[in-house]
N, C-alpha and C. Protein backbone atom coordinates (compact mmCIF):
# COMPACT_ATOMS: atom_id res chain seq x y z
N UNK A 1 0.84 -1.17 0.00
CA UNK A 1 0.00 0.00 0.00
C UNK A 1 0.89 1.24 0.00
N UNK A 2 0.27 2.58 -0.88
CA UNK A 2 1.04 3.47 -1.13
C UNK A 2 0.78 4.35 -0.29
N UNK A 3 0.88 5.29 0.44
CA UNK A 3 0.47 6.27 1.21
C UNK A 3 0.90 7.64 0.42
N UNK A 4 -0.07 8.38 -0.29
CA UNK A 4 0.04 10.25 -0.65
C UNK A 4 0.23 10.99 0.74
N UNK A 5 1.26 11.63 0.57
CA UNK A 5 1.39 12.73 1.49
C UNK A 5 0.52 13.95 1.09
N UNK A 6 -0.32 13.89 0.38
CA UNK A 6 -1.72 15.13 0.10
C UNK A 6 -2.50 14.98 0.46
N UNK A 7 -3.00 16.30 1.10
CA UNK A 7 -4.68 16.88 1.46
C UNK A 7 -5.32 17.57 0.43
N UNK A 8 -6.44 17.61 0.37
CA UNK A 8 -7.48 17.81 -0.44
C UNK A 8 -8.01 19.16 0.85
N UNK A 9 -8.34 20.37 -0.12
CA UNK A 9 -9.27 21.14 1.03
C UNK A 9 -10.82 20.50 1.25
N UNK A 10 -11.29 19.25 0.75
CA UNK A 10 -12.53 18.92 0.73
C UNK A 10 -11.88 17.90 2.07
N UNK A 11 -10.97 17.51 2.18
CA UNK A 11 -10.93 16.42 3.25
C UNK A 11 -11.21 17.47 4.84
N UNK A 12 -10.85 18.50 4.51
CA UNK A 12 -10.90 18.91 6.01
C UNK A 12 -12.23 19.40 6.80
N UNK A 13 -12.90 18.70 6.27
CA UNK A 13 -14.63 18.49 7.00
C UNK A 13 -13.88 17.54 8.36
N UNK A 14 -12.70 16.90 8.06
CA UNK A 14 -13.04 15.31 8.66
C UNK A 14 -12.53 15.42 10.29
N UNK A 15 -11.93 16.64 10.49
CA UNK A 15 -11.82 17.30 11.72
C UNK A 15 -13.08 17.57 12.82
N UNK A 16 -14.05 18.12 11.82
CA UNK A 16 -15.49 18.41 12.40
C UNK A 16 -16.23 17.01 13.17
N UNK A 17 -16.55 16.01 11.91
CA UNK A 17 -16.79 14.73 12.22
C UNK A 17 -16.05 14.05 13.77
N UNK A 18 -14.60 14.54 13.69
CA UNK A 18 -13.78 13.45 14.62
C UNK A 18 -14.23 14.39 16.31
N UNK A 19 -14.31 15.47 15.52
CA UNK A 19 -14.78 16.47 17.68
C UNK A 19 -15.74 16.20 17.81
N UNK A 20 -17.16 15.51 16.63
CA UNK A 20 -18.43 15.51 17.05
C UNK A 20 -18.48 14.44 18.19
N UNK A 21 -17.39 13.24 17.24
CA UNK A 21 -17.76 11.70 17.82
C UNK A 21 -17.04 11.69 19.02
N UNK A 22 -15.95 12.59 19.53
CA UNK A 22 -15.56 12.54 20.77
C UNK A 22 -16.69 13.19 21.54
N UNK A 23 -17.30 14.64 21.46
CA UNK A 23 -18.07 15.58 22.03
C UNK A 23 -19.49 14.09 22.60
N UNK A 24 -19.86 13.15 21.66
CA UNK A 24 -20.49 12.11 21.85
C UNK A 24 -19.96 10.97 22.18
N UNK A 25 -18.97 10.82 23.13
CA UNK A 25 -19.18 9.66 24.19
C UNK A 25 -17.08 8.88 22.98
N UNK A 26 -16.53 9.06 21.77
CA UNK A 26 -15.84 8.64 21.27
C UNK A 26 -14.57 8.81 22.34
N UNK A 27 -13.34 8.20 22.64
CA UNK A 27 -12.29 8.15 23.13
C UNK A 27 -11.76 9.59 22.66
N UNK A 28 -11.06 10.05 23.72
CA UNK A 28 -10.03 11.68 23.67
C UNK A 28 -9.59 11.66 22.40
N UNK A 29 -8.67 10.48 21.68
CA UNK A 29 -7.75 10.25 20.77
C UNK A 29 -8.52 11.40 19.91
N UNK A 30 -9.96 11.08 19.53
CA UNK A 30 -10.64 11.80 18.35
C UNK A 30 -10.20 13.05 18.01
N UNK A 31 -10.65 13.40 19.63
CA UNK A 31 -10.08 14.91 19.62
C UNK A 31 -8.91 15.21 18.92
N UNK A 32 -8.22 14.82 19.44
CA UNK A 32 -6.44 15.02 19.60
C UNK A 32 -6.46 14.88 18.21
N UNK A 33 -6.91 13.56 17.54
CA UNK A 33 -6.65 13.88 15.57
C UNK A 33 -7.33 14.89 15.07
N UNK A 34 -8.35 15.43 15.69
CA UNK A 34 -9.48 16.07 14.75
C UNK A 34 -8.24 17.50 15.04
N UNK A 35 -7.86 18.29 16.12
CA UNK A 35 -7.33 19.11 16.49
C UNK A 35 -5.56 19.19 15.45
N UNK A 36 -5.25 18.30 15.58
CA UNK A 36 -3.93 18.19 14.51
C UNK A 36 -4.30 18.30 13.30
N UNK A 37 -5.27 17.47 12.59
CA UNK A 37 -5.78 17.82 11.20
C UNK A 37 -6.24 19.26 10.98
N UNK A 38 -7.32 19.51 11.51
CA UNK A 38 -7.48 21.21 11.82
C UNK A 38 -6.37 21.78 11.96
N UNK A 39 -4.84 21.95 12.83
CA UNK A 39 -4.35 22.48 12.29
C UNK A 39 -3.51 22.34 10.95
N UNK A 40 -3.12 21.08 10.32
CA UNK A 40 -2.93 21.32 8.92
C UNK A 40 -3.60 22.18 8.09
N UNK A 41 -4.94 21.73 7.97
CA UNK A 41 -5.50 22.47 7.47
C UNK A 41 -6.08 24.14 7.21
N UNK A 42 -5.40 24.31 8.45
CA UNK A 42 -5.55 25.70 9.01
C UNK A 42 -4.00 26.43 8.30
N UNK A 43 -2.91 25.77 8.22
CA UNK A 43 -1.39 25.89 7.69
C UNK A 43 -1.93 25.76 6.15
N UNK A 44 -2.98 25.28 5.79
CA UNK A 44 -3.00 25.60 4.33
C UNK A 44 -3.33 26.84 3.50
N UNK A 45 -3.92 27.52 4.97
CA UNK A 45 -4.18 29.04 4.71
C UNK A 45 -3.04 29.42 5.01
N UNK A 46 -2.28 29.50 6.07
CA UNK A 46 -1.40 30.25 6.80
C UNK A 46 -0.32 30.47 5.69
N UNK A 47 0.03 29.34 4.98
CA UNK A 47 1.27 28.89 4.64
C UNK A 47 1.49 29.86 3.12
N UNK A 48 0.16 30.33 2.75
CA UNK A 48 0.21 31.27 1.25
C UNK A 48 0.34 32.49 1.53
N UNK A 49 1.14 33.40 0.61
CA UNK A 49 0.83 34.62 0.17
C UNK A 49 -0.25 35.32 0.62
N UNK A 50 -1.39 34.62 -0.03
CA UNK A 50 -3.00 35.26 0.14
C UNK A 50 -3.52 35.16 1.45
N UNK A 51 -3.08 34.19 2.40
CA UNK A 51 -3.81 33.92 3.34
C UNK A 51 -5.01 32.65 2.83
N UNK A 52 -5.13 32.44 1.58
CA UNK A 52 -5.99 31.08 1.25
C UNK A 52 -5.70 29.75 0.77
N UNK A 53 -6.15 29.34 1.03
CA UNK A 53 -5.80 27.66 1.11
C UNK A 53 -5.90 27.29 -0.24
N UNK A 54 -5.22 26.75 -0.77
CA UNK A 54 -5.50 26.04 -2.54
C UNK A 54 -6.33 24.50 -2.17
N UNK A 55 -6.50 24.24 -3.53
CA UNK A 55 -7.60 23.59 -3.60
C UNK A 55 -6.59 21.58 -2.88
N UNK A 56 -5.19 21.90 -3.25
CA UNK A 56 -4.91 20.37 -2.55
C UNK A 56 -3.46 21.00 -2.67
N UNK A 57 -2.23 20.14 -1.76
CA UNK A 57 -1.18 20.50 -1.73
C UNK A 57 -0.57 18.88 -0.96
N UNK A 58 1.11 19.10 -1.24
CA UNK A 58 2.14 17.97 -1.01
C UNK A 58 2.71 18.09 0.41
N UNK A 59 2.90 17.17 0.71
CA UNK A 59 3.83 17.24 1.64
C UNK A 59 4.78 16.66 1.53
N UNK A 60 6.21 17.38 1.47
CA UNK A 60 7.30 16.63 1.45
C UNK A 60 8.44 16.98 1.81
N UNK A 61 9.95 16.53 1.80
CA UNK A 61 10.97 16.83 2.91
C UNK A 61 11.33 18.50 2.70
N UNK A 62 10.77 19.29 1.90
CA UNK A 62 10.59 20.66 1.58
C UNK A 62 9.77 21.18 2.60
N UNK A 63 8.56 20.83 2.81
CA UNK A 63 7.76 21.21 3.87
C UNK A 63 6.50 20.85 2.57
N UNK A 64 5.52 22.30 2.66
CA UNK A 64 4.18 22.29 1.42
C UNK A 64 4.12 22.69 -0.10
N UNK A 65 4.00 21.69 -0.65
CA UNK A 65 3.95 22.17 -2.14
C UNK A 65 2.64 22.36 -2.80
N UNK A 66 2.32 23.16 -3.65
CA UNK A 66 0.84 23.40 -4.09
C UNK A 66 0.42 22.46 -5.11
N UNK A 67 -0.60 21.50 -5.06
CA UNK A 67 -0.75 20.87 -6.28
C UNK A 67 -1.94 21.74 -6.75
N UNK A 68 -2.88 21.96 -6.99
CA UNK A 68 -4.05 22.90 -7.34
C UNK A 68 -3.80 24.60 -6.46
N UNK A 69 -3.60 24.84 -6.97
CA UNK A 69 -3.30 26.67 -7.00
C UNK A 69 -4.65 27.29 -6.51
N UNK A 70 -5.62 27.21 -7.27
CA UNK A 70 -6.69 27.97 -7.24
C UNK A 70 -7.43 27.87 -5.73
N UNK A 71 -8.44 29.16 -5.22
CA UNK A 71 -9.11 28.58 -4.01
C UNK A 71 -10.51 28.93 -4.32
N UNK A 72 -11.49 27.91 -4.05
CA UNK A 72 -12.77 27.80 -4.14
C UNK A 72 -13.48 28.33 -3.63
N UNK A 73 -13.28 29.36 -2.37
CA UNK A 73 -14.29 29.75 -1.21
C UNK A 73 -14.98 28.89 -0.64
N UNK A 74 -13.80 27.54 0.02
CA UNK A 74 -14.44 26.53 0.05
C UNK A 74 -15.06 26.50 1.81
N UNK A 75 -15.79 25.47 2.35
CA UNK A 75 -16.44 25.38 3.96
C UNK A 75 -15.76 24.86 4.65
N UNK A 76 -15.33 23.58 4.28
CA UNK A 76 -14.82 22.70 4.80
C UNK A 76 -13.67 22.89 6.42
N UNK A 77 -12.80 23.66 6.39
CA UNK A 77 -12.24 24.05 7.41
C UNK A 77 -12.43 25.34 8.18
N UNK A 78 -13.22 26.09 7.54
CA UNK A 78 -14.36 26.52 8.79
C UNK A 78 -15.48 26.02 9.38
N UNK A 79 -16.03 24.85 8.72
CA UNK A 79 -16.96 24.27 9.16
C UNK A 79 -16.04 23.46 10.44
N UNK A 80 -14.88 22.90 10.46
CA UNK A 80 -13.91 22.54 11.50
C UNK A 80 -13.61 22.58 12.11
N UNK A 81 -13.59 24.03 12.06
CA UNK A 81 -12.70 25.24 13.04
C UNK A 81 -13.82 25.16 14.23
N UNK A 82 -15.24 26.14 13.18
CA UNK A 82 -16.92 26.49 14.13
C UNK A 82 -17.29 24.80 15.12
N UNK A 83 -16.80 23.81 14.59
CA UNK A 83 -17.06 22.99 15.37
C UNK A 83 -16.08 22.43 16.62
N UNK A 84 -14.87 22.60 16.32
CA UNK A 84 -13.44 22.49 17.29
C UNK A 84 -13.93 23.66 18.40
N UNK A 85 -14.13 25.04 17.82
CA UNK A 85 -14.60 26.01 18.80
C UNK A 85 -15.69 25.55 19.87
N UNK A 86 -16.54 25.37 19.17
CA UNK A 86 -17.77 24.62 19.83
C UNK A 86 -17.28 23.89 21.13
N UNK A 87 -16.83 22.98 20.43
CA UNK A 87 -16.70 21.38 21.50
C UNK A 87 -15.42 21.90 22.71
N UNK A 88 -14.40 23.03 22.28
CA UNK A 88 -13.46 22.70 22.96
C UNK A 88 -13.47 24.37 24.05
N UNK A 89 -14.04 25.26 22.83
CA UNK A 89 -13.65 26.37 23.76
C UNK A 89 -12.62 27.28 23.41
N UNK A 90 -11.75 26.65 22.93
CA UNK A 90 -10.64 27.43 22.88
C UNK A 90 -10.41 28.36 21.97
N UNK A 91 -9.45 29.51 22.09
CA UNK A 91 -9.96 30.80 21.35
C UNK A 91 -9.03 30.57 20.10
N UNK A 92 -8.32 29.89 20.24
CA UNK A 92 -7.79 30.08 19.23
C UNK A 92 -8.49 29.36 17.57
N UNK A 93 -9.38 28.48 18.01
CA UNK A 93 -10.59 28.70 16.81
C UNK A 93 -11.00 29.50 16.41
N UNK A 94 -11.30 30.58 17.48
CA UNK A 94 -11.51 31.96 16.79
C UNK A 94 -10.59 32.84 15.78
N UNK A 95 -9.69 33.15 16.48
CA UNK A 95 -8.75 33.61 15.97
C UNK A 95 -8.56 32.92 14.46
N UNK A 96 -7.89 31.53 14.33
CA UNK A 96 -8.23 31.22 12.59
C UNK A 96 -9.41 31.67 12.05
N UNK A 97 -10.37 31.75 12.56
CA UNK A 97 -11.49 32.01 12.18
C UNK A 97 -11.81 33.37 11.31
N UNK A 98 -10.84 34.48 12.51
CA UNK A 98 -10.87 35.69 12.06
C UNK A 98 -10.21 36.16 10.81
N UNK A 99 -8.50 35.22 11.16
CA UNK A 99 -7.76 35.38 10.06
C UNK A 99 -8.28 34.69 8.65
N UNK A 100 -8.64 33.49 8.62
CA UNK A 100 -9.39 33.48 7.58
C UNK A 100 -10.31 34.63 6.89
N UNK A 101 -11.29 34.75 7.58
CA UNK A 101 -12.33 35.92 7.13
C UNK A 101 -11.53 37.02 6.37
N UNK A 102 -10.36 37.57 7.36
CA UNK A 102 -9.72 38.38 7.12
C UNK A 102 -8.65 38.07 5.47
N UNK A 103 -8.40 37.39 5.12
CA UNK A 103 -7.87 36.86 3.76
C UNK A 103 -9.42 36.95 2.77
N UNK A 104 -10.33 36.39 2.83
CA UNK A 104 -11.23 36.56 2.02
C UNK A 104 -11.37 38.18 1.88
N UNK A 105 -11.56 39.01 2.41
CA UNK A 105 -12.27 40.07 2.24
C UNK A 105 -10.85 40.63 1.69
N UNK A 106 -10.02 39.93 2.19
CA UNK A 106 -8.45 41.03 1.59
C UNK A 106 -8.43 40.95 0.17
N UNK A 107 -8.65 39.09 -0.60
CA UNK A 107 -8.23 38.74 -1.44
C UNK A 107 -9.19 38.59 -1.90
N UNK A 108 -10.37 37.80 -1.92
CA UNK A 108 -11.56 37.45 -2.48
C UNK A 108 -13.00 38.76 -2.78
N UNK A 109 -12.79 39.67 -2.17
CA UNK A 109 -14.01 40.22 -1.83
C UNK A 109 -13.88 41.30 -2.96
N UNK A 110 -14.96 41.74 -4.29
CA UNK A 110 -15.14 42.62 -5.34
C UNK A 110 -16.41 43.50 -4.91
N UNK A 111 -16.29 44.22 -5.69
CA UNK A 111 -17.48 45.16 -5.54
C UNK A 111 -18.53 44.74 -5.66
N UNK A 112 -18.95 43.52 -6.41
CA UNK A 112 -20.34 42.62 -6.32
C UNK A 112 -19.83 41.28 -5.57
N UNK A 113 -19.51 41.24 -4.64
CA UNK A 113 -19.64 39.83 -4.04
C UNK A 113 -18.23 39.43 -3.60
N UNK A 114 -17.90 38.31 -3.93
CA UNK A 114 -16.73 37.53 -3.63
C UNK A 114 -16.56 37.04 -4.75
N UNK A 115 -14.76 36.26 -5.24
CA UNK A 115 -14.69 35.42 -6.30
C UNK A 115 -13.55 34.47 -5.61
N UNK A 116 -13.77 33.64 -6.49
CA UNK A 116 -12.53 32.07 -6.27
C UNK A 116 -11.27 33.26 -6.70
N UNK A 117 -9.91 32.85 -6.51
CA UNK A 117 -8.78 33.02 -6.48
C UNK A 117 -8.11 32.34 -7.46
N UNK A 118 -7.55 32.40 -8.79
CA UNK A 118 -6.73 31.80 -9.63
C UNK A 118 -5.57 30.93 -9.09
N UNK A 119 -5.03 31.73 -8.11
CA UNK A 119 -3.25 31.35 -7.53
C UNK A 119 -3.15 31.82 -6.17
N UNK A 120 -3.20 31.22 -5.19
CA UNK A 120 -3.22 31.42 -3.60
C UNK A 120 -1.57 32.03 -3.84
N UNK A 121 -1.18 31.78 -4.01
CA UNK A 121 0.56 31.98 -4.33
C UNK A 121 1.11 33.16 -4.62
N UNK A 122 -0.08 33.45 -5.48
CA UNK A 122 0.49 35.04 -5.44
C UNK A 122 -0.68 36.28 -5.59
N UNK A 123 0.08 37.09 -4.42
CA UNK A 123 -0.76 38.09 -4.21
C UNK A 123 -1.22 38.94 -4.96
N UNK A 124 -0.76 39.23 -6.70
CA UNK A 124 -1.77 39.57 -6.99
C UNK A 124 -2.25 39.01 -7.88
N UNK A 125 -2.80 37.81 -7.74
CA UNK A 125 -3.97 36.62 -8.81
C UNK A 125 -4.84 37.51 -9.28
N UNK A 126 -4.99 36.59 -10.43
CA UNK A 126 -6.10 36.93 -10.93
C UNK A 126 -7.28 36.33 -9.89
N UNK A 127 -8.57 37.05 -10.74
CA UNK A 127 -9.85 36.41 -9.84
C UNK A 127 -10.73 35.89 -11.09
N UNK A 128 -11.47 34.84 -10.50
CA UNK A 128 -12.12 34.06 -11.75
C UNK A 128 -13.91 34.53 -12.09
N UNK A 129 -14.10 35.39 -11.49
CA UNK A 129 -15.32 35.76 -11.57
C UNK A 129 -16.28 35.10 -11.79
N UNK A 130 -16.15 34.37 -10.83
CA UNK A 130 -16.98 33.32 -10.48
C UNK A 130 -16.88 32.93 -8.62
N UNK A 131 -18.22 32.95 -7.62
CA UNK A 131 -18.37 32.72 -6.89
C UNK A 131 -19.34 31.32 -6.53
N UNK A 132 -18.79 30.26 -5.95
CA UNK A 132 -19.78 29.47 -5.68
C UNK A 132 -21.10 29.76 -4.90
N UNK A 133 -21.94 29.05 -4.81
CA UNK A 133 -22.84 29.15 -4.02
C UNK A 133 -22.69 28.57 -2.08
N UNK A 134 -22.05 27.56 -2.22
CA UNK A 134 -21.35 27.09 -0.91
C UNK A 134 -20.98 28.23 -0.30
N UNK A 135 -20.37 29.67 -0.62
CA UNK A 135 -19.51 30.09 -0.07
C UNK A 135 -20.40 31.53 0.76
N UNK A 136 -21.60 31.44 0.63
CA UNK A 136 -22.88 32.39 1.17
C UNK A 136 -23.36 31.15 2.12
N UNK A 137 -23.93 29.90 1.52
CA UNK A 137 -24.53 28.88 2.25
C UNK A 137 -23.91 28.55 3.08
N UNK A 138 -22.59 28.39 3.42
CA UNK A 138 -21.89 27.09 4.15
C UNK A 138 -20.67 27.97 4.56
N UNK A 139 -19.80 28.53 4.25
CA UNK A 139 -18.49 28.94 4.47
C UNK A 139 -18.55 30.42 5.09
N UNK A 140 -19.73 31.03 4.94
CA UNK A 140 -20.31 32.56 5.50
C UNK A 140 -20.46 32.01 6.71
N UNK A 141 -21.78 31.18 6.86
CA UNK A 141 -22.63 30.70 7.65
C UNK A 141 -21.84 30.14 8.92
N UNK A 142 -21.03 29.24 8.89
CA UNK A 142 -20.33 28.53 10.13
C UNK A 142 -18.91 30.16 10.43
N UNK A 143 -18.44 30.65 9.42
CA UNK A 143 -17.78 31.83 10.43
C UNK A 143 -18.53 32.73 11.02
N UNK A 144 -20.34 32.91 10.58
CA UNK A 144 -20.77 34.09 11.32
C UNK A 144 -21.63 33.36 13.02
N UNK A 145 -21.63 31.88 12.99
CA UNK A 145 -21.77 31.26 13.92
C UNK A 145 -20.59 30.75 14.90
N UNK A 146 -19.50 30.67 14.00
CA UNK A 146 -18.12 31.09 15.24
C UNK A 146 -18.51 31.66 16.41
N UNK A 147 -18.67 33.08 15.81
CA UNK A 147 -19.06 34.34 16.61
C UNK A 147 -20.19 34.53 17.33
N UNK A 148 -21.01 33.33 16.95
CA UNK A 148 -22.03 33.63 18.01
C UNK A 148 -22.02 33.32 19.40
N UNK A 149 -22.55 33.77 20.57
CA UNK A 149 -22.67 32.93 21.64
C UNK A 149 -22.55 31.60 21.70
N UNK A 150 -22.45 31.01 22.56
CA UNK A 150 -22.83 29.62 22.42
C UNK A 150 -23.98 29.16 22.62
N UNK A 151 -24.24 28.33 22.08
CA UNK A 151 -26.30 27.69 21.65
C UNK A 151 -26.55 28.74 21.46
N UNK A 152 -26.87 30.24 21.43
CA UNK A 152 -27.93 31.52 21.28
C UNK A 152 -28.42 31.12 20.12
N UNK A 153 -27.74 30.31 18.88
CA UNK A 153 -29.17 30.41 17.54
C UNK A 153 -28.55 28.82 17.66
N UNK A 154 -28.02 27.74 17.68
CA UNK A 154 -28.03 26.44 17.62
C UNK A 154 -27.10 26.05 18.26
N UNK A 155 -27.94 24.84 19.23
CA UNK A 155 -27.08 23.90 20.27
C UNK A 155 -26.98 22.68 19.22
N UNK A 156 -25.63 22.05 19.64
CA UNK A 156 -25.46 21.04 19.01
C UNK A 156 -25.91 19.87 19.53
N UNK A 157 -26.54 19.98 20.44
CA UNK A 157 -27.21 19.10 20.80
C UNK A 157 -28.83 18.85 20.26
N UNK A 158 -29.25 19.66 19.57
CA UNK A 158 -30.24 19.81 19.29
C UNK A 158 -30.58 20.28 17.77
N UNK A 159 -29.28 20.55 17.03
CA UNK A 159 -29.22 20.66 15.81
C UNK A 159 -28.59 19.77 15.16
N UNK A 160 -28.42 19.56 13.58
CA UNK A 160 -27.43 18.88 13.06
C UNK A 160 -27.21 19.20 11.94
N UNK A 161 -25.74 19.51 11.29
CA UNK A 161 -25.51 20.56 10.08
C UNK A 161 -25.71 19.30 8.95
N UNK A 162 -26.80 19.48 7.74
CA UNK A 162 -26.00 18.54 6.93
C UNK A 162 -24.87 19.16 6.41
N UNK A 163 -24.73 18.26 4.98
CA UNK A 163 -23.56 18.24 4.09
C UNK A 163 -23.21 19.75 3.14
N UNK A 164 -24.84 20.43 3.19
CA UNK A 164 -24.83 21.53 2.63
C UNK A 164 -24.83 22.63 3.93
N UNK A 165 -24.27 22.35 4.85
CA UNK A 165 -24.71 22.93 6.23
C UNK A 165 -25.92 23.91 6.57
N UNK A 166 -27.46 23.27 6.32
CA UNK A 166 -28.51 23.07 6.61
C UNK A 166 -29.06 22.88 7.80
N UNK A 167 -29.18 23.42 8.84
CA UNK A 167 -29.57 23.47 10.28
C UNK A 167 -30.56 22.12 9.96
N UNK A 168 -30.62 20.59 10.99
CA UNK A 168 -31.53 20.35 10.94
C UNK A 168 -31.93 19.47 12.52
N UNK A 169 -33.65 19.81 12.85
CA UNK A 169 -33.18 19.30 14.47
C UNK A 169 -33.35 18.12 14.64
N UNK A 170 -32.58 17.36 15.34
CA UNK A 170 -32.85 16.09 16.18
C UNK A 170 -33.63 15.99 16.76
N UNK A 171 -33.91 14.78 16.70
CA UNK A 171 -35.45 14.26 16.35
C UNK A 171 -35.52 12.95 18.06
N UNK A 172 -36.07 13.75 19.04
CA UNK A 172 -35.79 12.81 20.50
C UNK A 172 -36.61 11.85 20.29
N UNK A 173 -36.31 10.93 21.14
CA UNK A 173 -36.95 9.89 21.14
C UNK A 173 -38.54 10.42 22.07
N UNK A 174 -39.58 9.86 21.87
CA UNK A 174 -40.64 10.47 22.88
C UNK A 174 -41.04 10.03 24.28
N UNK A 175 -40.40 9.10 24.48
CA UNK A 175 -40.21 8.87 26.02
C UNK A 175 -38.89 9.02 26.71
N UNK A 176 -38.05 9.74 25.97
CA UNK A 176 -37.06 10.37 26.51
C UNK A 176 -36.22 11.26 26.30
N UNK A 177 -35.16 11.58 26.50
CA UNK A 177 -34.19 12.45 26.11
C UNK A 177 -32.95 12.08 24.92
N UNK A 178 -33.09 10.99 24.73
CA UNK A 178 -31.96 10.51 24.08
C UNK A 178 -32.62 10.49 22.39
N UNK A 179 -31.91 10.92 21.16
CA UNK A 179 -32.20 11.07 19.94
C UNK A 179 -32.44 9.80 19.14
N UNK A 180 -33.11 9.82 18.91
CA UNK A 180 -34.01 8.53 18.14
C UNK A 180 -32.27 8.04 17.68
């Protein structure tokens, strides 16, 4: 078996997943991976010019190499972050949180909207004039819930994000407290 030393920015949902299943009864370990992956993934912003993460990158005795350049305005590691914050508390979720934001509006943000990024690499890319829809639905949405209180608009105990991060509530069992 071969092992890639590459991440995908779509893999870094898988941080979110690993704090849920600890936050629910899973062994510490979860944590502890979900928290290391999050920060890779968090170094995929850090590590550019722009402050944004390309779409997948190498790892190798160099340190990070870019395989896809471009950035999507993708969710995935803020959806990570808003959930690491959640479960753990700690501010420094925030803080990526901010600095992220803070790269979009530096790099991404036009007079009508936002656009994807040609080249995280260099600061002054082109822009593709083109904005996904994910990036209002899903990638807005979990940084402007960073910031919220905690539970004030959704407890996680009582909500559940889908895949399009879609508030949806859990559904109790009716003779008790525990979720169907």
């Amino acid at each position: 078996m071969t092992f890639l030393k590459e991440i995908h920015h779509l893999s870094c949902f898988l941080p979110a997943t690993l704090a849920l299943g600890y936050k629910y009864g899973l062994p510490k370990w979860h944590l502890k991976f979900a928290e290391e992956l999050a920060a890779t993934c968090y170094y995929m912003y850090q590590s550019q010019p722009t402050g944004l993460a390309p779409e997948s990158v190498l790892f190798d005795s160099r340190g990070i190499s870019t395989l896809e350049s471009n950035n999507n305005l993708r969710p995935e590691t803020v959806e990570s972050i808003y959930i690491l914050w959640r479960v753990t508390k700690n501010k420094k979720y925030r803080e990526w949180g901010w600095n992220i934001f803070q790269a979009f509006e530096r790099v991404s943000r036009t007079c009508y909207g936002y656009t994807n990024i040609a080249d995280v690499g260099d600061i002054q890319s082109s822009v593709t004039d083109k904005m996904e829809s994910f990036f209002l639905a899903e990638t807005l949405k979990y940084l402007y819930l960073l910031f919220e209180e905690d539970d004030s608009i959704l407890s996680l105990d009582d909500w559940v994000f889908n895949t399009e991060a879609h508030p949806l509530p859990i559904q109790k069992h009716p003779f008790s407290d525990e979720p169907y």
